[in-house]
N, C-alpha and C. Protein backbone atom coordinates (compact mmCIF):
# COMPACT_ATOMS: atom_id res chain seq x y z
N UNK A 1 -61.59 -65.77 23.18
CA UNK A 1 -61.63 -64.83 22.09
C UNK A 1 -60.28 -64.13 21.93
N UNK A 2 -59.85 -63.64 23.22
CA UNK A 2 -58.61 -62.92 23.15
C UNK A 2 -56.98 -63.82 22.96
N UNK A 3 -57.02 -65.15 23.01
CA UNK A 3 -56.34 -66.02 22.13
C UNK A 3 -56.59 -66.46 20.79
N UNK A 4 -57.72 -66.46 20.11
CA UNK A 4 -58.01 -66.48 18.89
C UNK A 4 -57.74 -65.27 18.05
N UNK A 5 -57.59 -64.08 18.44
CA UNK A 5 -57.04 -62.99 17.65
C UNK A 5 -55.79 -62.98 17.66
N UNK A 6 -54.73 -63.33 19.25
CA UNK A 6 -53.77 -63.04 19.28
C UNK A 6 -53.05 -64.25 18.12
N UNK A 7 -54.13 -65.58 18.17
CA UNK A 7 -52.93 -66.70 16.83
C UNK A 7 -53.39 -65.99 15.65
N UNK A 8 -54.26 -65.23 15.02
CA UNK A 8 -54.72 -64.66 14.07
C UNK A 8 -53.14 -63.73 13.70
N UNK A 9 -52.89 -62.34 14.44
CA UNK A 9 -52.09 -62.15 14.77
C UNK A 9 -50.96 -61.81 14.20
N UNK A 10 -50.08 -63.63 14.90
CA UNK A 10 -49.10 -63.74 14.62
C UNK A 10 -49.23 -65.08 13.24
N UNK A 11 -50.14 -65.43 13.09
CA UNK A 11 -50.19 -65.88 11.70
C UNK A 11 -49.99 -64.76 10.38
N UNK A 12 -50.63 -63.84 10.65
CA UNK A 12 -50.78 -62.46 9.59
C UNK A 12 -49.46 -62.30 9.74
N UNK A 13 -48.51 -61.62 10.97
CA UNK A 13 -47.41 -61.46 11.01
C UNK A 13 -46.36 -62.26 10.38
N UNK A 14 -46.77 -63.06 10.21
CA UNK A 14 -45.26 -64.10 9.58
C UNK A 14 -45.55 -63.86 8.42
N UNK A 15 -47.62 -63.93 7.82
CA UNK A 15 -47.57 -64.05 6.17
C UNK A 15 -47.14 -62.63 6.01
N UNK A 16 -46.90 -61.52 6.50
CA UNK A 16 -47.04 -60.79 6.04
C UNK A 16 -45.15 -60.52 5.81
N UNK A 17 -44.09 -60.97 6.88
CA UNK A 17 -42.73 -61.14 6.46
C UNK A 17 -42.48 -62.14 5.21
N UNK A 18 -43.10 -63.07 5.35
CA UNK A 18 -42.74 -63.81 3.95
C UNK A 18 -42.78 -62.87 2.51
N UNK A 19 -44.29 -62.50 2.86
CA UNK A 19 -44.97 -61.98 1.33
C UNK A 19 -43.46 -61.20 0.82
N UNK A 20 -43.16 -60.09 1.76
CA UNK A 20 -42.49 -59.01 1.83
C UNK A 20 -41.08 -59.65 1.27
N UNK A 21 -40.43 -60.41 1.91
CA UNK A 21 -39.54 -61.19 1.52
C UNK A 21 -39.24 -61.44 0.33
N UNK A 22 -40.38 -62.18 -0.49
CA UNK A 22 -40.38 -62.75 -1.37
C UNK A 22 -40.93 -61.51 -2.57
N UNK A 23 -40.46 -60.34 -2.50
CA UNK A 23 -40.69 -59.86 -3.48
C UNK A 23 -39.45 -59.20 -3.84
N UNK A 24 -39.14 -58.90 -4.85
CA UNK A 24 -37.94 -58.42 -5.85
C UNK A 24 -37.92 -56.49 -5.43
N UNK A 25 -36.26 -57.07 -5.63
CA UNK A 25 -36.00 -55.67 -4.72
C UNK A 25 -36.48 -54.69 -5.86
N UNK A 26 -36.56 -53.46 -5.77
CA UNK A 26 -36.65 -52.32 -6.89
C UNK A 26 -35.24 -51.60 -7.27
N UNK A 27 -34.29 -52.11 -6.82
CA UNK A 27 -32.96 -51.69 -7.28
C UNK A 27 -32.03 -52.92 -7.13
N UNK A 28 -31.27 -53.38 -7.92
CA UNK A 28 -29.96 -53.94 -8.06
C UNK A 28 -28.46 -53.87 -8.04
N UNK A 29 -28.38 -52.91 -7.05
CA UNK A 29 -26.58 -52.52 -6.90
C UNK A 29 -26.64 -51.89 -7.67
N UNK A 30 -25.60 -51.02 -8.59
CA UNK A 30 -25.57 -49.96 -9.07
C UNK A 30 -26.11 -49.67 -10.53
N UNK A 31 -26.65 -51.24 -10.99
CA UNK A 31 -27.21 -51.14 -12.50
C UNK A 31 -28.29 -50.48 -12.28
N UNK A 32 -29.08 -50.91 -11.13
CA UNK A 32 -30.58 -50.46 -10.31
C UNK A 32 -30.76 -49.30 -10.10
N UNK A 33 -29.52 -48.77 -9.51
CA UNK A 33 -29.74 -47.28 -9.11
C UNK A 33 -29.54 -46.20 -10.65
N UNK A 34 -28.99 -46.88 -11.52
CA UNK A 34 -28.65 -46.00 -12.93
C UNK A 34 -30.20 -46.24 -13.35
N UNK A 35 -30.54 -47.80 -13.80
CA UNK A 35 -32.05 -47.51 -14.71
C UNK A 35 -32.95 -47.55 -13.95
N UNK A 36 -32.78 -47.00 -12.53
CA UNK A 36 -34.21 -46.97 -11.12
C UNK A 36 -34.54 -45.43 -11.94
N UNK A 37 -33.86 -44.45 -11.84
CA UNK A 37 -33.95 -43.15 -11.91
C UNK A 37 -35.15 -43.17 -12.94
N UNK A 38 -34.49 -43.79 -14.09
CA UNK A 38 -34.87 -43.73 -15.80
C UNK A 38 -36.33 -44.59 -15.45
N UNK A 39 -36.73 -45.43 -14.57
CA UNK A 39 -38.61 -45.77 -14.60
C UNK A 39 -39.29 -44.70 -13.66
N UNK A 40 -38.15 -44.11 -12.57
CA UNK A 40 -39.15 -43.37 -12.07
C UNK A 40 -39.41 -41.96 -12.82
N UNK A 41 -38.61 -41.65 -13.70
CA UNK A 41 -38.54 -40.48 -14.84
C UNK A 41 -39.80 -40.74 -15.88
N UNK A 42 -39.92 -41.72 -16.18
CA UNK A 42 -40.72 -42.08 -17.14
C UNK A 42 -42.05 -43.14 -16.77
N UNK A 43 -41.79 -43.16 -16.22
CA UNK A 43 -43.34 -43.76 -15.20
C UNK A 43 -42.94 -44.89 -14.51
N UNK A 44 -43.39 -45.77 -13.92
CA UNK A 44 -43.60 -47.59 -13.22
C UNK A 44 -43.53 -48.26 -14.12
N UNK A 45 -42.51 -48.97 -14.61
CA UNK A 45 -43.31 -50.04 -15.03
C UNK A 45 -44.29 -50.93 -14.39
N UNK A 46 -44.72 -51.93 -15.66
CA UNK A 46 -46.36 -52.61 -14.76
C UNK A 46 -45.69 -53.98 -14.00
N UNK A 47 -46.27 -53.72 -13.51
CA UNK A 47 -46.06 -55.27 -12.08
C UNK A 47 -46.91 -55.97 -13.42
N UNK A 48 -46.20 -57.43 -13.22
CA UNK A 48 -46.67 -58.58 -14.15
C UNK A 48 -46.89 -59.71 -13.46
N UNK A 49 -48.18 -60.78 -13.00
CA UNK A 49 -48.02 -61.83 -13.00
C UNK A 49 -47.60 -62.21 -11.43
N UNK A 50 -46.43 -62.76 -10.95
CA UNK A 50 -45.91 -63.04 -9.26
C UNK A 50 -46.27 -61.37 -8.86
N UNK A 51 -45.49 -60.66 -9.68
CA UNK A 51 -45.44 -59.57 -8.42
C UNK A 51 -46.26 -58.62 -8.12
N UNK A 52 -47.47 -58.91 -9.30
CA UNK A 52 -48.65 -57.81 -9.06
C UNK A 52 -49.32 -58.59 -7.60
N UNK A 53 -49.38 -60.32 -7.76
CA UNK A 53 -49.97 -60.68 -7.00
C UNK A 53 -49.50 -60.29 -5.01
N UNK A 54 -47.91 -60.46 -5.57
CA UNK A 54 -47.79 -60.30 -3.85
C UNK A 54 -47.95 -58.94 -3.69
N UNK A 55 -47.68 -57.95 -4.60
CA UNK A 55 -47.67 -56.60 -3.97
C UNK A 55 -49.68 -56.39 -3.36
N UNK A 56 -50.42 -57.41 -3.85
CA UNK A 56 -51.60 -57.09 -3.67
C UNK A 56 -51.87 -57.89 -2.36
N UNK A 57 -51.13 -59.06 -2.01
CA UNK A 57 -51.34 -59.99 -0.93
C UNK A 57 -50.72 -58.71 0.23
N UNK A 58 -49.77 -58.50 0.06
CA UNK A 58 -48.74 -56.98 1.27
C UNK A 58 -50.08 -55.97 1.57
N UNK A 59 -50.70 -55.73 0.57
CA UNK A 59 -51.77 -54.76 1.22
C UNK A 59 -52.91 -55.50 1.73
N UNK A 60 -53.32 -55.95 1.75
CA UNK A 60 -54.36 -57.13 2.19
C UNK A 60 -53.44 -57.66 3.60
N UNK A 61 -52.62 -57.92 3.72
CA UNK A 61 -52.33 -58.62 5.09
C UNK A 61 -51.81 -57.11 5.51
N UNK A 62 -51.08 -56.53 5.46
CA UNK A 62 -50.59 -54.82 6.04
C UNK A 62 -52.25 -54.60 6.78
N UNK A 63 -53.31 -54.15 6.10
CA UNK A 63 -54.42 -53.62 6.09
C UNK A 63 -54.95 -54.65 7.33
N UNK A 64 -55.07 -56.15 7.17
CA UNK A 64 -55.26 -57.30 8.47
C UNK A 64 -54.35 -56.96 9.56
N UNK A 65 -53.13 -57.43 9.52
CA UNK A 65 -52.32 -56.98 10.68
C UNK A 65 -52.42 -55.78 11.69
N UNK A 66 -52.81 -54.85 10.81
CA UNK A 66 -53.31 -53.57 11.65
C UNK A 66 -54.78 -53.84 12.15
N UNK A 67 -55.50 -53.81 11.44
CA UNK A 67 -56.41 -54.02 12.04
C UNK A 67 -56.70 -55.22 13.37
N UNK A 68 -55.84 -55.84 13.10
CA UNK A 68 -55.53 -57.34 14.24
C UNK A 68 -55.24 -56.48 15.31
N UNK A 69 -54.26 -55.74 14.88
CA UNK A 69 -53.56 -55.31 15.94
C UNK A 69 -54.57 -54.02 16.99
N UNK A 70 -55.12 -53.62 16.42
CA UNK A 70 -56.26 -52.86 17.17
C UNK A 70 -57.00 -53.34 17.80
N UNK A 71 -57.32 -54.78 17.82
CA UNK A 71 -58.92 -55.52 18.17
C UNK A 71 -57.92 -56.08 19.29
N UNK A 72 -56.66 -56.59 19.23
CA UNK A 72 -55.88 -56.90 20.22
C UNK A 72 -55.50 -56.12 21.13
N UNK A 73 -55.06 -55.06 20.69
CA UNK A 73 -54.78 -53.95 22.32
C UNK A 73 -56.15 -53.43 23.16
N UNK A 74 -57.53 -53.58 22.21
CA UNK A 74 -58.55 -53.26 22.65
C UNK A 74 -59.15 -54.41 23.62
N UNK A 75 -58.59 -55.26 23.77
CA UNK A 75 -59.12 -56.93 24.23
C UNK A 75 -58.22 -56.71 25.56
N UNK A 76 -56.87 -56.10 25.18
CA UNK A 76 -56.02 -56.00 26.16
C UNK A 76 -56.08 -55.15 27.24
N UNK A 77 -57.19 -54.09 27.52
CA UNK A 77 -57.26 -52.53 27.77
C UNK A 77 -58.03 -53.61 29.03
């Protein structure tokens, strides 16, 4: 049991560097930091399409990983 959580784990762990990876920064060198100000002034824009999806996969594996990670130190005790 306590090898089946730990590959659980480090499977979550990697999806969860990829996901992260693979999402678009929120600023671009200094064009980013001029019109970053101007969306957070005026609201978010909407996540569209790729990036609503990974920002939703990041909480879903964030939310797994932790929780992995609890059932693992508790296995470990």
């Amino acid at each position: 049991m306590k090898t089946l959580f730990t590959i659980l784990l480090v499977i979550f762990s990697i999806a969860l560097i990829l996901v992260v990876l693979l999402q678009k920064g929120k600023s671009a060198g200094l064009s980013g930091a001029i019109t970053g100000g101007a969306e957070h002034l005026f609201g978010r824009q909407k996540a569209r399409g790729l990036d609503l999806l990974l920002e939703r996969a990041t909480v879903v594996l964030a939310v797994g990983f932790i929780f992995l990670s609890l059932i693992v130190s508790y296995i470990l005790m």
